[in-house]
C-alpha atoms as a PDB file:
ATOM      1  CA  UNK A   1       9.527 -22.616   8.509  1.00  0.00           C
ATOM      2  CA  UNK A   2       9.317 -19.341   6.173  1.00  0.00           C
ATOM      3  CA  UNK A   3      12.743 -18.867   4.874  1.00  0.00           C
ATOM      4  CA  UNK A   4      11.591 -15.366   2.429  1.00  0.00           C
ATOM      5  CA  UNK A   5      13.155 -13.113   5.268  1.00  0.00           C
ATOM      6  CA  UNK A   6      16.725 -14.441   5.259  1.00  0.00           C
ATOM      7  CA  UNK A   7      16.989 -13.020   1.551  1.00  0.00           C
ATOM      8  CA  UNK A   8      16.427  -9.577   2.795  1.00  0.00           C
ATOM      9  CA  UNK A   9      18.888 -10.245   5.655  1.00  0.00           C
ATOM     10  CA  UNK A  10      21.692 -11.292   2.971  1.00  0.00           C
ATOM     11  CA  UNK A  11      21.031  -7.965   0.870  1.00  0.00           C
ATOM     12  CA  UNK A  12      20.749  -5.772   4.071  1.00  0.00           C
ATOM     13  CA  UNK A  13      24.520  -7.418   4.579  1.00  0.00           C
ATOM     14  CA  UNK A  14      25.474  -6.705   1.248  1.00  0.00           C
ATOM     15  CA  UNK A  15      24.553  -3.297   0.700  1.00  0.00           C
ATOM     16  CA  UNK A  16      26.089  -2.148   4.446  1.00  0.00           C
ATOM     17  CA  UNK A  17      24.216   1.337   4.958  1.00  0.00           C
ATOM     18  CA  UNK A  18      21.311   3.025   4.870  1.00  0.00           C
ATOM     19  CA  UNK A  19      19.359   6.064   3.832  1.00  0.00           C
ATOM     20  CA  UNK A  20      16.542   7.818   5.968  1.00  0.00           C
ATOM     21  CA  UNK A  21      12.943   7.392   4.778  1.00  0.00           C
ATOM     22  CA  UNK A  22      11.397  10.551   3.961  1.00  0.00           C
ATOM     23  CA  UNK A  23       8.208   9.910   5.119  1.00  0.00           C
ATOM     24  CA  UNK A  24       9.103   8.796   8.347  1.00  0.00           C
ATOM     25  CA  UNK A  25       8.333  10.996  11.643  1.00  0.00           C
ATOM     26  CA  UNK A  26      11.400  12.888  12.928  1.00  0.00           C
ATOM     27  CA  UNK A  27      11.642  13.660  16.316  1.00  0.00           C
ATOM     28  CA  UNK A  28      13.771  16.161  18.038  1.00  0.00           C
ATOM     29  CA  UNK A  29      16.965  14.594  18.449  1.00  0.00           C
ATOM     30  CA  UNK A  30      16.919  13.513  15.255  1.00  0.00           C
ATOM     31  CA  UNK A  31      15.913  10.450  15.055  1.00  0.00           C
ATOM     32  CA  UNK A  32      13.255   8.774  12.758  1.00  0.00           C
ATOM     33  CA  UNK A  33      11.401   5.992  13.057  1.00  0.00           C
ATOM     34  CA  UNK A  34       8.789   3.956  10.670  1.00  0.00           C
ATOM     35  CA  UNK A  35       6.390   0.603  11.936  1.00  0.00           C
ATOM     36  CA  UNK A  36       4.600   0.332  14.607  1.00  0.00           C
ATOM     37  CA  UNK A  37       5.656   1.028  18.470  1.00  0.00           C
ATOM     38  CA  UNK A  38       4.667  -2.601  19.623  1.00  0.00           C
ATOM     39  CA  UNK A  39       6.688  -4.222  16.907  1.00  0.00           C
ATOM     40  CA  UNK A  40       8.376  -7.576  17.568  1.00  0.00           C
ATOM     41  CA  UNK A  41      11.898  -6.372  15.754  1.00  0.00           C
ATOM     42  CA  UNK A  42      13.387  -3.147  15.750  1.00  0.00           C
ATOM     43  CA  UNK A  43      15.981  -2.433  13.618  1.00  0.00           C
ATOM     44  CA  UNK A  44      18.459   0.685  14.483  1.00  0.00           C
ATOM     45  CA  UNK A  45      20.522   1.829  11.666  1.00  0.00           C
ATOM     46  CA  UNK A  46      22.784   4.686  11.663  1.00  0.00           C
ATOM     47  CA  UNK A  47      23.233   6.012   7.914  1.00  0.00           C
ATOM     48  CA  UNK A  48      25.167   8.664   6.192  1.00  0.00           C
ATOM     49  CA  UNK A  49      22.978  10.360   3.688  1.00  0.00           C
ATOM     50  CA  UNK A  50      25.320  10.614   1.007  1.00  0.00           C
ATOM     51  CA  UNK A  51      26.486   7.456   0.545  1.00  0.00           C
ATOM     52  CA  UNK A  52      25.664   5.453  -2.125  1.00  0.00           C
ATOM     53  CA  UNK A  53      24.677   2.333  -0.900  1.00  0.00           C
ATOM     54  CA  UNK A  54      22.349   3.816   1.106  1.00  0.00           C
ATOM     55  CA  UNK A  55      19.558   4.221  -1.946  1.00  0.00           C
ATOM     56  CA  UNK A  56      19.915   0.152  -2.827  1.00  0.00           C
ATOM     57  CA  UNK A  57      19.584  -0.290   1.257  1.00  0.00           C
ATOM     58  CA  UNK A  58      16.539   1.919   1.432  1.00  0.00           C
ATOM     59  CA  UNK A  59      14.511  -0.279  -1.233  1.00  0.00           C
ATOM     60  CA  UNK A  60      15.157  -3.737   0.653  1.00  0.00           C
ATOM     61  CA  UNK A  61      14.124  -1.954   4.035  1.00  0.00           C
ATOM     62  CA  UNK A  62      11.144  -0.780   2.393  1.00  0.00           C
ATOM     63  CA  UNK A  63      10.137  -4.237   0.905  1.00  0.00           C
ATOM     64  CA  UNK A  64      10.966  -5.934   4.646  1.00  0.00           C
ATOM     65  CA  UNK A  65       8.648  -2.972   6.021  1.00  0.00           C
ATOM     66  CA  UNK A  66       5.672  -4.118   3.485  1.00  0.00           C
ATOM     67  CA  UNK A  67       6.135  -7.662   4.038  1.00  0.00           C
ATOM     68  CA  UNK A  68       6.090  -7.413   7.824  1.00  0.00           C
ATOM     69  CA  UNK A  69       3.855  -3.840   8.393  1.00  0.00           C
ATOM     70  CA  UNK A  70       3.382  -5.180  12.002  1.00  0.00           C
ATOM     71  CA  UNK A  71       6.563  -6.751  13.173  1.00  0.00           C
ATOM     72  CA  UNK A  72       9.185  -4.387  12.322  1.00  0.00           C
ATOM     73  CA  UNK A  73       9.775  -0.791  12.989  1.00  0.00           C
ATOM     74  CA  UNK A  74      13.012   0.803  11.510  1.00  0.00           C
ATOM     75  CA  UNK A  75      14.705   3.551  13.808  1.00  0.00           C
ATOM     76  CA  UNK A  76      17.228   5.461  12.050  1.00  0.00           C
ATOM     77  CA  UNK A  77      19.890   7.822  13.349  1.00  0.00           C
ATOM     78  CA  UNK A  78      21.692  10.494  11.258  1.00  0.00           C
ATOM     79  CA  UNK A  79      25.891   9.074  10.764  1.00  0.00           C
ATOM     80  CA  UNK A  80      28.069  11.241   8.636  1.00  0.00           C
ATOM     81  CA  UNK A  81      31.424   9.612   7.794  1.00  0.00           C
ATOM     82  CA  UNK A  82      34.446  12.497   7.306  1.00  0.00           C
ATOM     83  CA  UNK A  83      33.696  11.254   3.785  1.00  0.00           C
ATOM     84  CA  UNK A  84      30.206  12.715   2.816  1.00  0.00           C
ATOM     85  CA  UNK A  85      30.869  13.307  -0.797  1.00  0.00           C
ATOM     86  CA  UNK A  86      29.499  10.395  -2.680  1.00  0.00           C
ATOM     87  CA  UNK A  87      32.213   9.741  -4.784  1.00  0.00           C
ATOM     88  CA  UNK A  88      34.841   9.917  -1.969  1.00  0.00           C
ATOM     89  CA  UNK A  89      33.236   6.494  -1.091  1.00  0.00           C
ATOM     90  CA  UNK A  90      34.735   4.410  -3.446  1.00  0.00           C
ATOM     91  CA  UNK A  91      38.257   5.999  -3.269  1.00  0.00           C
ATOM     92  CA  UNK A  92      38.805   6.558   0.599  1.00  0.00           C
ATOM     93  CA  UNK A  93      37.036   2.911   1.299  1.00  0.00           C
ATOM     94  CA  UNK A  94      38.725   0.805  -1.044  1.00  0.00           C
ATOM     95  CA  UNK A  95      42.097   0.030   0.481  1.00  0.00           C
ATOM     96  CA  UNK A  96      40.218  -1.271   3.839  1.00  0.00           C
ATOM     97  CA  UNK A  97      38.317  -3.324   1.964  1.00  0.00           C
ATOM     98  CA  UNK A  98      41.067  -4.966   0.242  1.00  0.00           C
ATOM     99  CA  UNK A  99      43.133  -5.077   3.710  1.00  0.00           C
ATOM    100  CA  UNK A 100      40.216  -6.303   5.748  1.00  0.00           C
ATOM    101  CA  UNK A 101      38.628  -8.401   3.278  1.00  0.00           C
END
């Protein structure tokens, strides 16, 4: 059994949210979308540009895209949180994190 994909599953968990690829199509609504139509596993993520996280996020997804160039397609849909500025992230999330654990 090939295990390599459950370590980009961990840091995918990790990192929490995602940032849109650049080069990806963007169709009306919105919404873009890299890999092929026919892939086995699509993965939606909605993503707030601004955060942080995001960048780290957008690396992994682009090394799970490489590995698997036939099997996964990546739809992503535009997600601003009320906090947009990057470093009202760290402040505004932090007590839910300690509360929630």
């Amino acid at each position: 059994m090939n295990t390599s994909h459950l370590k980009y599953r961990s840091l995918l968990s990790i990192t929490g949210c995602f940032l849109f690829f650049l080069i990806a199509p963007t169709h009306a609504d919105g919404v873009t979308a890299k890999g092929p139509d026919h892939a086995a596993i699509t993965i939606i993520v909605y993503s707030d540009s601004q955060c942080p996280s995001c960048v780290k996020a957008d690396k992994v997804l682009d090394e799970v895209i490489k590995a698997y160039p036939d099997d996964i397609q990546v739809v992503r849909k535009s997600h601003s949180a009320e906090i947009s500025e990057a470093k009202g992230y760290g402040v505004t999330t932090a007590p839910t994190f300690f509360i929630n654990g």
